[in-house]
C-alpha atoms as a PDB file:
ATOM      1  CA  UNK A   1     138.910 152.308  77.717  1.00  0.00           C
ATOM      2  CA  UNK A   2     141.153 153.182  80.599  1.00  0.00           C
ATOM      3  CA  UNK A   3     139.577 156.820  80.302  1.00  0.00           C
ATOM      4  CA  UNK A   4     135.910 155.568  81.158  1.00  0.00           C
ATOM      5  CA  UNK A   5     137.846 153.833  84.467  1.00  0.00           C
ATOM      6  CA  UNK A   6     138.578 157.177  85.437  1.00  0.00           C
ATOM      7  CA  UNK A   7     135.411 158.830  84.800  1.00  0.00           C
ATOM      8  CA  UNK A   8     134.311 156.141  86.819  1.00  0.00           C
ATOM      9  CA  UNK A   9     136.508 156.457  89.815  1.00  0.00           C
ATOM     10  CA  UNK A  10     136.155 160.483  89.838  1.00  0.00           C
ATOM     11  CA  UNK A  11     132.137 160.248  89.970  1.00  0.00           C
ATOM     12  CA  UNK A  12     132.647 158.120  92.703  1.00  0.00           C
ATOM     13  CA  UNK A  13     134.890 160.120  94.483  1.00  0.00           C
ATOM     14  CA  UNK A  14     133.264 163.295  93.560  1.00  0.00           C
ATOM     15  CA  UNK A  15     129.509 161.739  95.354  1.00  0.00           C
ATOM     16  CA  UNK A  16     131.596 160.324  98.488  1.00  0.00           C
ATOM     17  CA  UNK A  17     132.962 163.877  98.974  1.00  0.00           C
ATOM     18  CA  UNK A  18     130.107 165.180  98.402  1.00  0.00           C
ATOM     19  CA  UNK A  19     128.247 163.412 101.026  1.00  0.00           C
ATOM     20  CA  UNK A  20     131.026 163.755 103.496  1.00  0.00           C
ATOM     21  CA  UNK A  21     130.849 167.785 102.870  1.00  0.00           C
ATOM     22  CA  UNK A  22     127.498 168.095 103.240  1.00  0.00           C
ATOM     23  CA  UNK A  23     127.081 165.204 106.502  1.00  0.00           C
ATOM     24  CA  UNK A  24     130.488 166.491 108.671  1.00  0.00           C
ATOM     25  CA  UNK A  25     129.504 169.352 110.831  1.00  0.00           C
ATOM     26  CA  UNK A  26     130.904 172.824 109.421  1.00  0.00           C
ATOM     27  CA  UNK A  27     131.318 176.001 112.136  1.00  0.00           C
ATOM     28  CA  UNK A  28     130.245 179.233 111.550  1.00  0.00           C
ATOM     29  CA  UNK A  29     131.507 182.724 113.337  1.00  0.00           C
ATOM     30  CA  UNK A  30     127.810 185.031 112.780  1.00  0.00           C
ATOM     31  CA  UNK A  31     125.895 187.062 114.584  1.00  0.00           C
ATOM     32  CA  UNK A  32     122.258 186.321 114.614  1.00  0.00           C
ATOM     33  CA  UNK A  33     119.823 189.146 113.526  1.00  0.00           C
ATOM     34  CA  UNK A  34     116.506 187.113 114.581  1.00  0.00           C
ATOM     35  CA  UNK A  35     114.461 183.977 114.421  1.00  0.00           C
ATOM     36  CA  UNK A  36     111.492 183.173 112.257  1.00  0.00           C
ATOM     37  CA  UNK A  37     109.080 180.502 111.682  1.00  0.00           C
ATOM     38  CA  UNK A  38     107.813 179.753 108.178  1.00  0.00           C
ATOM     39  CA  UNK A  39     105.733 177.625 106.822  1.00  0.00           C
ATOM     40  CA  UNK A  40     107.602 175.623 104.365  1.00  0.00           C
ATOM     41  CA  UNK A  41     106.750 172.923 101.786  1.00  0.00           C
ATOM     42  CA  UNK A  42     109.146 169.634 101.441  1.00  0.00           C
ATOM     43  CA  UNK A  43     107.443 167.916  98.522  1.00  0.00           C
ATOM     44  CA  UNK A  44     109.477 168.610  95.737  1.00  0.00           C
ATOM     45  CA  UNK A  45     113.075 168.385  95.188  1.00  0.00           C
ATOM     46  CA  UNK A  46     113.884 169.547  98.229  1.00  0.00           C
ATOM     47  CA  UNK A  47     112.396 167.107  99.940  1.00  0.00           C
ATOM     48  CA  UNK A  48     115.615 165.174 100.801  1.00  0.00           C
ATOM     49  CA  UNK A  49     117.861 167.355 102.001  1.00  0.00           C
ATOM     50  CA  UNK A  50     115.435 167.874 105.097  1.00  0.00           C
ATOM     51  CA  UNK A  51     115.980 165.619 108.261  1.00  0.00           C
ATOM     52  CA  UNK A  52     112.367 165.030 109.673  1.00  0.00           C
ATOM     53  CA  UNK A  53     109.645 166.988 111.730  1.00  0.00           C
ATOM     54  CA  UNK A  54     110.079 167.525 115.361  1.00  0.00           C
ATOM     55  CA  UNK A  55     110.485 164.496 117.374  1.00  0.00           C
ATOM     56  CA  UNK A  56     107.060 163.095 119.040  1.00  0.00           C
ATOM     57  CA  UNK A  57     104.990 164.888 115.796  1.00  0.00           C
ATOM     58  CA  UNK A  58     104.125 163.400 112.041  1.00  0.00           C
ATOM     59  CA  UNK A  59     105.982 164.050 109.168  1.00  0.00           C
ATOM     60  CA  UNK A  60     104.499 165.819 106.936  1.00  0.00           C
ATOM     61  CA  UNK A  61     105.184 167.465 103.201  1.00  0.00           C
ATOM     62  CA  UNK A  62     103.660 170.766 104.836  1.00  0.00           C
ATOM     63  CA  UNK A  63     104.812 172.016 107.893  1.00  0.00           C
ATOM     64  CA  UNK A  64     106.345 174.988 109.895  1.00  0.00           C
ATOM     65  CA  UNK A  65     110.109 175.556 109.562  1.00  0.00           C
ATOM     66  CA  UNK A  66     112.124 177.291 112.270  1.00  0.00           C
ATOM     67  CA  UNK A  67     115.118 179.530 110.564  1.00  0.00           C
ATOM     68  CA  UNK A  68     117.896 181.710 112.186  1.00  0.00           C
ATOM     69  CA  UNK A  69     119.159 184.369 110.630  1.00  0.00           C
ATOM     70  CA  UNK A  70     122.635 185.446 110.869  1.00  0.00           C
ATOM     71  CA  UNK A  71     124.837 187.889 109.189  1.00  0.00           C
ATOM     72  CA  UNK A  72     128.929 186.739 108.838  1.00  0.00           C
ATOM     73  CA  UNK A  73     131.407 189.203 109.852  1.00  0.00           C
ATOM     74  CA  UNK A  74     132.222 190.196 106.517  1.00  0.00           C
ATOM     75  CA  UNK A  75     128.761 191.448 106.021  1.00  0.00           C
ATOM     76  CA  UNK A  76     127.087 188.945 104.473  1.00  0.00           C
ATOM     77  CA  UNK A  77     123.876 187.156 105.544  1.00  0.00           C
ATOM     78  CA  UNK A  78     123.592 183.235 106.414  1.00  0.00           C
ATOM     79  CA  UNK A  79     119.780 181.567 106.891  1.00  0.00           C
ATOM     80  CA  UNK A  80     120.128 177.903 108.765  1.00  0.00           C
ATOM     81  CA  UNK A  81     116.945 175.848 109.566  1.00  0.00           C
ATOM     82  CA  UNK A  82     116.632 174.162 113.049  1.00  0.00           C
ATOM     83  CA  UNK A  83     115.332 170.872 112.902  1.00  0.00           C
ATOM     84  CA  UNK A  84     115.403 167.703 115.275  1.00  0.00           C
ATOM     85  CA  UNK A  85     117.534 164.883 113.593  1.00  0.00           C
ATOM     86  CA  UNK A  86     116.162 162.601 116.148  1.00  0.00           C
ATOM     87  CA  UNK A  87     117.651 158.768 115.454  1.00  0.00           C
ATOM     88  CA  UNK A  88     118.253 159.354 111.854  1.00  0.00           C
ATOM     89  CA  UNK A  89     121.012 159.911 109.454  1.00  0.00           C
ATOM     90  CA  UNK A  90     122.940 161.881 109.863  1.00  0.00           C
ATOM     91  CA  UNK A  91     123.573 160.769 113.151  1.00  0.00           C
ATOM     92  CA  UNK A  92     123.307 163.713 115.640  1.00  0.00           C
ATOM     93  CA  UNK A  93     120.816 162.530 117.971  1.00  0.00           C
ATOM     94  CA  UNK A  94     119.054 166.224 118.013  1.00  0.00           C
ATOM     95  CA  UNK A  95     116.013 166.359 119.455  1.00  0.00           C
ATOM     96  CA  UNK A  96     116.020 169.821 121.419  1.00  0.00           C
ATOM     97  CA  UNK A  97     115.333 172.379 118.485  1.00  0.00           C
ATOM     98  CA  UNK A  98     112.737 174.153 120.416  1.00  0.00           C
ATOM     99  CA  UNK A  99     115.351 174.760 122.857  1.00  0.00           C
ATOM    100  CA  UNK A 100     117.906 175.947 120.213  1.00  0.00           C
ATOM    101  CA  UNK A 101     115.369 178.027 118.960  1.00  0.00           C
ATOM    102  CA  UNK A 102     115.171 179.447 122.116  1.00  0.00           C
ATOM    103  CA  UNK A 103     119.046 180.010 122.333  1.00  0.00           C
ATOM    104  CA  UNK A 104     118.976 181.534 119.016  1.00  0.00           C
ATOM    105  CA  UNK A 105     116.471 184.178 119.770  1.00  0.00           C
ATOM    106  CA  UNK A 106     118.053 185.093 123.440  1.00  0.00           C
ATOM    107  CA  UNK A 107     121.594 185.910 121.227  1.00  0.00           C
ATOM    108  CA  UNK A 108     120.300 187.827 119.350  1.00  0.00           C
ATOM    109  CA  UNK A 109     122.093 191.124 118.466  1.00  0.00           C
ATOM    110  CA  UNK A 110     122.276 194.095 116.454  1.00  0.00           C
ATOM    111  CA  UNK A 111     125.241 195.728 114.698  1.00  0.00           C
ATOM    112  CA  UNK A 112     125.702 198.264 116.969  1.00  0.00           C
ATOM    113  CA  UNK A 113     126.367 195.774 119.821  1.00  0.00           C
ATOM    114  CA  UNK A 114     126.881 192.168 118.527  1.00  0.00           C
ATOM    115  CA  UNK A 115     127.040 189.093 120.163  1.00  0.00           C
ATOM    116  CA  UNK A 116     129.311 186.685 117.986  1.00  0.00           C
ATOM    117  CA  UNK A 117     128.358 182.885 118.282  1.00  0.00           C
ATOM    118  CA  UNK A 118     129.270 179.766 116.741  1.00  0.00           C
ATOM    119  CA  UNK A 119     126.759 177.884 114.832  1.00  0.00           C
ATOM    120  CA  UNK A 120     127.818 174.026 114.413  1.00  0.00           C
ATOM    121  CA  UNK A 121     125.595 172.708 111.551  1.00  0.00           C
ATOM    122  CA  UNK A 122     125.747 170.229 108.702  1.00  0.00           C
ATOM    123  CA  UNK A 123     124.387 170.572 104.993  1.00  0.00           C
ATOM    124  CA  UNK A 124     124.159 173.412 102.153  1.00  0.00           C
ATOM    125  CA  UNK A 125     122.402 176.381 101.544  1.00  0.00           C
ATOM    126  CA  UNK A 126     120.737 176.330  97.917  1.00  0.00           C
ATOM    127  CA  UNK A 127     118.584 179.214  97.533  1.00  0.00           C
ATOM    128  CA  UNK A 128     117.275 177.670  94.309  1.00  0.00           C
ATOM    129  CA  UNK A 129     115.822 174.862  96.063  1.00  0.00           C
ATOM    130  CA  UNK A 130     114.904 176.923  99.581  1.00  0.00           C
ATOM    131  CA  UNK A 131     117.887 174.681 101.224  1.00  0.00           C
ATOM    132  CA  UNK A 132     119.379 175.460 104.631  1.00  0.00           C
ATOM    133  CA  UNK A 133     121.836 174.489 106.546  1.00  0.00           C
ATOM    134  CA  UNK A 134     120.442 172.459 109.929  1.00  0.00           C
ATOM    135  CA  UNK A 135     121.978 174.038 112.842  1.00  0.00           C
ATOM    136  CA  UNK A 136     122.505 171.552 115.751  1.00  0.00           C
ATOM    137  CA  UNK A 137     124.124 173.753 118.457  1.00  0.00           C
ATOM    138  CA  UNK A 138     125.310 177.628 119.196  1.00  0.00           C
ATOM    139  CA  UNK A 139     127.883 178.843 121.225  1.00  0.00           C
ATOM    140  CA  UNK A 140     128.329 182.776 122.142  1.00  0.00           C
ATOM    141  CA  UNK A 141     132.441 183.487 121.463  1.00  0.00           C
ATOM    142  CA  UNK A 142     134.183 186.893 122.317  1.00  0.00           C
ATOM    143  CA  UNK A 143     134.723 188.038 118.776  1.00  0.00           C
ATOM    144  CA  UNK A 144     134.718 187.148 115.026  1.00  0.00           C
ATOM    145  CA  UNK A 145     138.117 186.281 114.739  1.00  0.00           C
ATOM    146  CA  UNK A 146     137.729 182.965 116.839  1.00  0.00           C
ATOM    147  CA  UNK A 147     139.272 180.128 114.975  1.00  0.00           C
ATOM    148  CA  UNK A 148     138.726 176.849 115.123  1.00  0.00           C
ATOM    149  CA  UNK A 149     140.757 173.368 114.520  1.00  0.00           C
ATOM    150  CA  UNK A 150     138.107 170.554 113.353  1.00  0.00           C
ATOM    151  CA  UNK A 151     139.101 167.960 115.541  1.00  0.00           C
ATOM    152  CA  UNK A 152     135.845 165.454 114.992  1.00  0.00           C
ATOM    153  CA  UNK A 153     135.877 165.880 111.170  1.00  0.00           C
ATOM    154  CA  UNK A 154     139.581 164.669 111.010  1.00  0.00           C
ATOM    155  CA  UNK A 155     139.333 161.990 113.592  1.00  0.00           C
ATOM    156  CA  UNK A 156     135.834 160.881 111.461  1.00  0.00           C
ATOM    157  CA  UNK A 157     137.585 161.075 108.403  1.00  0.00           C
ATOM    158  CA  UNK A 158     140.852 159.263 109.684  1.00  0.00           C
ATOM    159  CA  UNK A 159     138.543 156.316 110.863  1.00  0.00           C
ATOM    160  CA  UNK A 160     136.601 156.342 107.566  1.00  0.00           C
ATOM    161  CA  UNK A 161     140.247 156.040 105.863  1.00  0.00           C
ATOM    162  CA  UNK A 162     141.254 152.798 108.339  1.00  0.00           C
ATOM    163  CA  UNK A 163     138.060 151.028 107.512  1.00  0.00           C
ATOM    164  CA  UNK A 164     138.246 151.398 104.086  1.00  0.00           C
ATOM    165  CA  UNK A 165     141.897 149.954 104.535  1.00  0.00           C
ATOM    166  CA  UNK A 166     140.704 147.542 106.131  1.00  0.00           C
ATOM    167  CA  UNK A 167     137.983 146.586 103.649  1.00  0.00           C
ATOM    168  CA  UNK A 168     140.860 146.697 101.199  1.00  0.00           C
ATOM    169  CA  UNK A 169     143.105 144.276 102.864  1.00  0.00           C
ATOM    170  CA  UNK A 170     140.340 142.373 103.428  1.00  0.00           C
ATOM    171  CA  UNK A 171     139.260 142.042 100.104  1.00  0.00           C
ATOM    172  CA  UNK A 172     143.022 141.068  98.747  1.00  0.00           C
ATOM    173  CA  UNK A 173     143.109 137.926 101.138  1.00  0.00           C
ATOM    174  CA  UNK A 174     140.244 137.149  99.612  1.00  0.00           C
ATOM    175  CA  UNK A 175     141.614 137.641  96.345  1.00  0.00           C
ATOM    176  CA  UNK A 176     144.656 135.520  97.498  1.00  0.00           C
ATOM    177  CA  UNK A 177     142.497 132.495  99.260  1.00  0.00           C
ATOM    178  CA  UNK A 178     139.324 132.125  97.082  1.00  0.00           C
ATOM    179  CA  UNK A 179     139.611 134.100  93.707  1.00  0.00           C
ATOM    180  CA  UNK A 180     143.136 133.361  92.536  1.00  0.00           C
ATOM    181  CA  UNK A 181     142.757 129.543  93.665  1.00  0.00           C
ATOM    182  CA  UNK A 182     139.613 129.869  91.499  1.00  0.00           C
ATOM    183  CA  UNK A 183     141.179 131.393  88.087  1.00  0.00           C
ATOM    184  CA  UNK A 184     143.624 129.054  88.340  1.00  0.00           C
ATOM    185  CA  UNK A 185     141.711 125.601  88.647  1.00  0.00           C
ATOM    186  CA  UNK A 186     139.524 127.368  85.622  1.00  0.00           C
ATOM    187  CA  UNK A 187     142.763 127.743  83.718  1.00  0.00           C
ATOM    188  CA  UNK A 188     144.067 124.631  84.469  1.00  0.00           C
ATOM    189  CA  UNK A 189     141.195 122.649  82.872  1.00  0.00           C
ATOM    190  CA  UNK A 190     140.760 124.851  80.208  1.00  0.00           C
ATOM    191  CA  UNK A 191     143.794 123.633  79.327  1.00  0.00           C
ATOM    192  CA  UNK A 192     143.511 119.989  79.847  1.00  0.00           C
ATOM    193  CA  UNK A 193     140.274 120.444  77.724  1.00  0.00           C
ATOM    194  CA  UNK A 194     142.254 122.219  75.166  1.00  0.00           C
ATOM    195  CA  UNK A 195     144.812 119.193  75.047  1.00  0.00           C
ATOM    196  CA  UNK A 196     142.282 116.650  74.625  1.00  0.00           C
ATOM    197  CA  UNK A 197     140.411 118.198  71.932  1.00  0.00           C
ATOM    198  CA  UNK A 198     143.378 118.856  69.802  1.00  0.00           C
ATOM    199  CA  UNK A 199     144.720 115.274  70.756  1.00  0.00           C
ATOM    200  CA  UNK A 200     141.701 113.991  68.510  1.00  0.00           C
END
């Protein structure tokens, strides 16, 4: 039985990480190769994984997707969406993709004479699903060997760990005060009952 325990407490585990990975912004040395607009349907599966239609217009299943695309320095390309966040979760307050669509397409390089930036985004990129990445802001760097120390992630992550430390002490004072108490006035009469029945 103690196997199904840990099943348990690896699934859960396995989802939390999984939502941290994909929620904590990630930052990505590329160079962009151009901007597109598509028109892009979020009814299926998919539909989830998008954050909302530009702030001030409807949501809709069927609307028009902006998408940089980027090639890493090792050669390989990179397609993020650029979508307004707006008050939503995840919590990045973006509401100036038109404007980072405009930064996008004024960095734009070619091979010959790139223009490395850093793309700060959060999410995956699932091909199989038409996934992206949203890209909340871009920075032009000097080169593609810039390197970066993720500062917000950890500090997130470090507060994350206090408050669940905190839940946890938390939850054994109310063990302690209310539960235990509990179990053991249960106990007790249980056993009083006990002695009176088999005192008959």
């Amino acid at each position: 039985m103690r196997w199904v325990r840990w099943i348990i407490l690896l699934l859960i585990a396995l989802f939390i990480g999984g939502f941290l990975h994909y929620t904590l912004p990630g930052r990505d040395v590329v160079r962009i190769t151009g901007t597109e607009i598509i028109r892009a349907d979020l009814s299926g599966w998919n539909r989830m994984f998008y954050a909302r239609s530009d702030t001030g217009n409807t949501d809709g299943t069927n609307r028009d997707l902006r998408l940089i695309n980027t090639t890493q320095p090792d050669g390989n390309v990179s397609v993020y969406r650029n979508e307004d966040t707006g008050f939503g979760w995840p919590p990045y307050f973006k509401l100036d993709s038109s404007n980072l669509h405009a930064e996008a397409a004024d960095l734009t390089s070619t091979s010959a004479n790139p223009q490395w930036v850093v793309i700060t985004h959060y999410g995956w990129r699932l091909p199989a699903l038409s996934i992206y990445p949203n890209a909340v802001a871009i920075r032009a760097v000097d080169g593609p060997d810039v390197t970066f120390f993720p500062w917000l992630n950890i500090v997130i992550l470090l507060l994350l760990a206090g408050f669940v430390f905190f839940l946890w002490r938390l939850w054994e004072r109310f063990e302690d005060r209310v539960i235990d108490p509990a179990v053991d006035w249960v106990l007790v009469r249980w056993a009083k009952l006990k002695d009176r029945v088999s005192g008959r």
